[in-house]
Protein backbone atom coordinates (compact mmCIF):
# COMPACT_ATOMS: atom_id res chain seq x y z
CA UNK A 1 -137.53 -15.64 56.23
CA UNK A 2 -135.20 -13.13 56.75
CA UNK A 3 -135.06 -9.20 56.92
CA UNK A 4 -134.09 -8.80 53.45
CA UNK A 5 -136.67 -11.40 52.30
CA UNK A 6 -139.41 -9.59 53.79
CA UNK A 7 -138.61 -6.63 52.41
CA UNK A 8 -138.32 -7.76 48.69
CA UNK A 9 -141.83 -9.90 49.54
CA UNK A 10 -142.88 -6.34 50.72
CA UNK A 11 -142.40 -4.25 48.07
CA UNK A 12 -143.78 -6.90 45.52
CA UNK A 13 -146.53 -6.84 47.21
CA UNK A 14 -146.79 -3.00 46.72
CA UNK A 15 -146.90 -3.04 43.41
CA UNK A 16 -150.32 -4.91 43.32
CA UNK A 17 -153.71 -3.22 41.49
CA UNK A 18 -156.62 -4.96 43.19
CA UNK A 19 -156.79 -5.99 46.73
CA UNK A 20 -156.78 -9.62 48.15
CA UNK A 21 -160.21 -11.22 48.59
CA UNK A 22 -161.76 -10.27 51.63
CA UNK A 23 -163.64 -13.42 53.22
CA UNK A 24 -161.96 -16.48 53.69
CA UNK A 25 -164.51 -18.45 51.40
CA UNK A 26 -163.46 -16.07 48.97
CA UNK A 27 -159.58 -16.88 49.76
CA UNK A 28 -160.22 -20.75 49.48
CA UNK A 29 -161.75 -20.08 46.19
CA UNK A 30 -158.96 -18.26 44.32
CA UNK A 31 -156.41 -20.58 46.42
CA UNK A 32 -158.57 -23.99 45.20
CA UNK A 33 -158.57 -22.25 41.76
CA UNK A 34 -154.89 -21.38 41.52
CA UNK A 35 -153.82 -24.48 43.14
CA UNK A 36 -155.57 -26.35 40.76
CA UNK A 37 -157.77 -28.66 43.34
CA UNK A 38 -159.09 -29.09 46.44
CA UNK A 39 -156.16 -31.49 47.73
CA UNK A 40 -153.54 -29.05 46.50
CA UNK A 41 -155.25 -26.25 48.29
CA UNK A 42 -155.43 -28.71 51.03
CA UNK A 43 -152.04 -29.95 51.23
CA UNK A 44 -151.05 -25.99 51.22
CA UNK A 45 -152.25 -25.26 54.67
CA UNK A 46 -151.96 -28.11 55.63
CA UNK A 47 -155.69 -29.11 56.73
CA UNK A 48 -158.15 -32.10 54.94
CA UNK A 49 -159.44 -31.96 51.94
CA UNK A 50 -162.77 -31.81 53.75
CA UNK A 51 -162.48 -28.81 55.37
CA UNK A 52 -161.42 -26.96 51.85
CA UNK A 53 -164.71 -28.19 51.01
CA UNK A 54 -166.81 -26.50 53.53
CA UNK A 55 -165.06 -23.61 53.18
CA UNK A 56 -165.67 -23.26 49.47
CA UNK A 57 -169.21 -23.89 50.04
CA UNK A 58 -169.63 -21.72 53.09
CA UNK A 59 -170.12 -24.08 55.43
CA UNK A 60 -167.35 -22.86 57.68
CA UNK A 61 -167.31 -18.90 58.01
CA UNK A 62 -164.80 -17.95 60.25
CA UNK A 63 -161.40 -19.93 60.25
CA UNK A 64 -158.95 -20.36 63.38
CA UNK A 65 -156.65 -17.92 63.83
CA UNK A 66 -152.86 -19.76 62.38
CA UNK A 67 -155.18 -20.97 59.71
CA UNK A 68 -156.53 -17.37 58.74
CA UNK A 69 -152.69 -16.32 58.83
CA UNK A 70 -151.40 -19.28 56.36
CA UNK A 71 -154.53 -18.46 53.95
CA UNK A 72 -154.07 -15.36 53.91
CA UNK A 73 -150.05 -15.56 53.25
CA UNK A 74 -151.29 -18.49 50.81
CA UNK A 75 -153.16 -16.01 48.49
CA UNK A 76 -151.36 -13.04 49.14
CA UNK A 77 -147.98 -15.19 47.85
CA UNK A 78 -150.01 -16.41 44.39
CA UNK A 79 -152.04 -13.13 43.93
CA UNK A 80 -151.58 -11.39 40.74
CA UNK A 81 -148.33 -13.18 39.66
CA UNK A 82 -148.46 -11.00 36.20
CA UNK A 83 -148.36 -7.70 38.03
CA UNK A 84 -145.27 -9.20 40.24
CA UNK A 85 -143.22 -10.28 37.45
CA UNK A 86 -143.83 -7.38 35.61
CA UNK A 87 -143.13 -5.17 38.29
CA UNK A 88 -139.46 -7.33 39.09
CA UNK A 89 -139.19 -6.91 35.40
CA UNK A 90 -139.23 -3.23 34.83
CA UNK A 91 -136.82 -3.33 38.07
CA UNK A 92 -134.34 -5.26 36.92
CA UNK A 93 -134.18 -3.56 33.51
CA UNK A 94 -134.99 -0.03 33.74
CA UNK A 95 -135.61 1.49 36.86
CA UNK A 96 -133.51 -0.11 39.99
CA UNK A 97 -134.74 -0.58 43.03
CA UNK A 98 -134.29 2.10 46.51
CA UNK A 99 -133.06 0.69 49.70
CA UNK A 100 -133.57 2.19 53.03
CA UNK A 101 -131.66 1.27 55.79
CA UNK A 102 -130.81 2.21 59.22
CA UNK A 103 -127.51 -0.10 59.85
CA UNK A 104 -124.03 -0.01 60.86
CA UNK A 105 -121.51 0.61 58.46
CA UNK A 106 -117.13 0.41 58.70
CA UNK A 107 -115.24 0.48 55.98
CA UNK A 108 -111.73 -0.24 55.64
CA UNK A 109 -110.13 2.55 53.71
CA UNK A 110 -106.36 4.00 53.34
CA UNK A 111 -104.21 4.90 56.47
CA UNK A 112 -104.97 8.11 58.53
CA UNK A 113 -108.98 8.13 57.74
CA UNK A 114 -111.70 6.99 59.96
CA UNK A 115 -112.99 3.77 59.35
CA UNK A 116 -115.03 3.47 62.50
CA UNK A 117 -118.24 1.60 62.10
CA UNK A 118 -121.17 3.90 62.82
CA UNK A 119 -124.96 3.63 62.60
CA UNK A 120 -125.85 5.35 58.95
CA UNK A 121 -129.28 6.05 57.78
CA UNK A 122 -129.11 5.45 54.31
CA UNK A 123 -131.76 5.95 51.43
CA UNK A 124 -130.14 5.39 48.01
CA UNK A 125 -131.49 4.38 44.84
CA UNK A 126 -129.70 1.18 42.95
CA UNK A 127 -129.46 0.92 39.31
CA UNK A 128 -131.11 -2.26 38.06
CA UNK A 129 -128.02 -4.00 37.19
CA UNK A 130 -127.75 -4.39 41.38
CA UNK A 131 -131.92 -5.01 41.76
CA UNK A 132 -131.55 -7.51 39.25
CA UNK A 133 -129.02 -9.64 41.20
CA UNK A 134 -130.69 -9.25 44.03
CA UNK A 135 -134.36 -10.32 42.55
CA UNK A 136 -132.68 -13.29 40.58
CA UNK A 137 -130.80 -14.14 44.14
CA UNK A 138 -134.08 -13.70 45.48
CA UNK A 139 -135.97 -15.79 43.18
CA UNK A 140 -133.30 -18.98 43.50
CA UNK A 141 -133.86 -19.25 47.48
CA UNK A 142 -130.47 -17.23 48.40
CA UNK A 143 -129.90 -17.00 52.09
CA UNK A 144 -130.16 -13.31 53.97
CA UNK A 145 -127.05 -13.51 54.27
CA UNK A 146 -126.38 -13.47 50.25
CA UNK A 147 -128.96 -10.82 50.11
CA UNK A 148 -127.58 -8.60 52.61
CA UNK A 149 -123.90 -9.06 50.53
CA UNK A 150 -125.28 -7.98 47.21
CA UNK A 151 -126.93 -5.20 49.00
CA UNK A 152 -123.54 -3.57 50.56
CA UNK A 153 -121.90 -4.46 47.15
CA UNK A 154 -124.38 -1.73 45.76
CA UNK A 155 -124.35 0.66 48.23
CA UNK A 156 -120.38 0.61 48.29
CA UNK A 157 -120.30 1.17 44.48
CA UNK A 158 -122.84 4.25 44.41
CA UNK A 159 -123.48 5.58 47.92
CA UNK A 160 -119.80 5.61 49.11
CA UNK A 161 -117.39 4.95 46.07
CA UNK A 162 -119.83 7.15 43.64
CA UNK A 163 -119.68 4.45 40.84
CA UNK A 164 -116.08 4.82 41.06
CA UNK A 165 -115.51 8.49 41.10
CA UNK A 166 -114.07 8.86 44.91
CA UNK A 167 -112.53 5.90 47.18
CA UNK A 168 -110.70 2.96 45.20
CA UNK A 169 -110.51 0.28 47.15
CA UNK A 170 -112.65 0.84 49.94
CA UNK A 171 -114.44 -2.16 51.29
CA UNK A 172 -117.65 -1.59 53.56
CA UNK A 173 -119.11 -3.67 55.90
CA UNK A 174 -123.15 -3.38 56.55
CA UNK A 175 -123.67 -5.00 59.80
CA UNK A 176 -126.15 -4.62 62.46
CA UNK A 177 -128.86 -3.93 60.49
CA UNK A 178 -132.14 -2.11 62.48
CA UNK A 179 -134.37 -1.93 59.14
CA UNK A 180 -134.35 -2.63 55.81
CA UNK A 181 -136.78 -1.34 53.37
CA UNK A 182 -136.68 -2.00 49.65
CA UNK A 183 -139.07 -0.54 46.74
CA UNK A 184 -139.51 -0.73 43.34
């Protein structure tokens, strides 16, 4: 996944009421339960059937360390999927979504201003028409590189154009990005 990705998985993920089951019998329970079998469960992480069993019926306590990682991404991806949607919802409709970022940004602007590229910490909040491209982009498997275009699409309308008050026809570029951190 990309930076972008991560960051949208992130702050889904924040918007969660109860926390993921702790032990990993627990885990393999709600992940046999959402998954709708053992096999499915099974062909998820990618181990036998078998073992799914044992650890449903704690036979096997403590799983290997890449298969604690994949269970644990497993549930945490399928946990609370109400909450999530809701959550992207009320983004997307009524209250946008903030972006963080530490990147660089040029613009290219009329003659005799300074469009140099330089590293900008931004924090800006977008209005949901822009978090709901980006969730529905999101949501259809775009690339980071999509992401990342919607993203400086919104940040050139409101942080630097001011919805169109200052600076018609300025294009920005948001390159080099350090960090990227979204919320809802």
């Amino acid at each position: 996944m990309g930076i972008f990705s991560d960051s949208l998985d992130k702050a889904t993920a924040n918007t969660l009421t109860r926390p993921l089951p702790k032990s990993p019998q627990a885990q393999m329970r709600f992940l046999v339960k959402t998954a709708k079998g053992t096999r499915a469960a099974a062909e998820a992480l990618g181990i036998s059937r078998r073992t799914v069993e044992r650890y449903v019926k704690g036979q096997i306590q403590q799983p290997r360390p890449e298969l604690a990682t994949r269970l644990t991404d497993e549930v945490r991806r399928r946990w609370q999927p109400r909450v999530r949607a809701k959550a992207r919802q009320q983004a997307a409709t009524t209250s946008g979504i903030t972006i963080e970022t530490r990147a660089r940004f040029g613009y290219t602007a009329a003659p005799g201003t300074t469009d140099d590229a330089r590293i900008r910490l931004i924090t800006q909040h977008l209005p949901p028409d822009y978090a709901a491209r980006l969730l529905d982009a999101h949501t259809a498997g775009a690339t980071d590189q999509r992401l990342q275009e919607i993203a400086a699409e919104g940040l050139q309308e409101v942080y630097f154009k001011d919805r169109g008050q200052r600076a018609p026809g300025l294009q920005v570029a948001f390159t080099d990005i350090d960090y990227v951190e979204l919320g809802f």
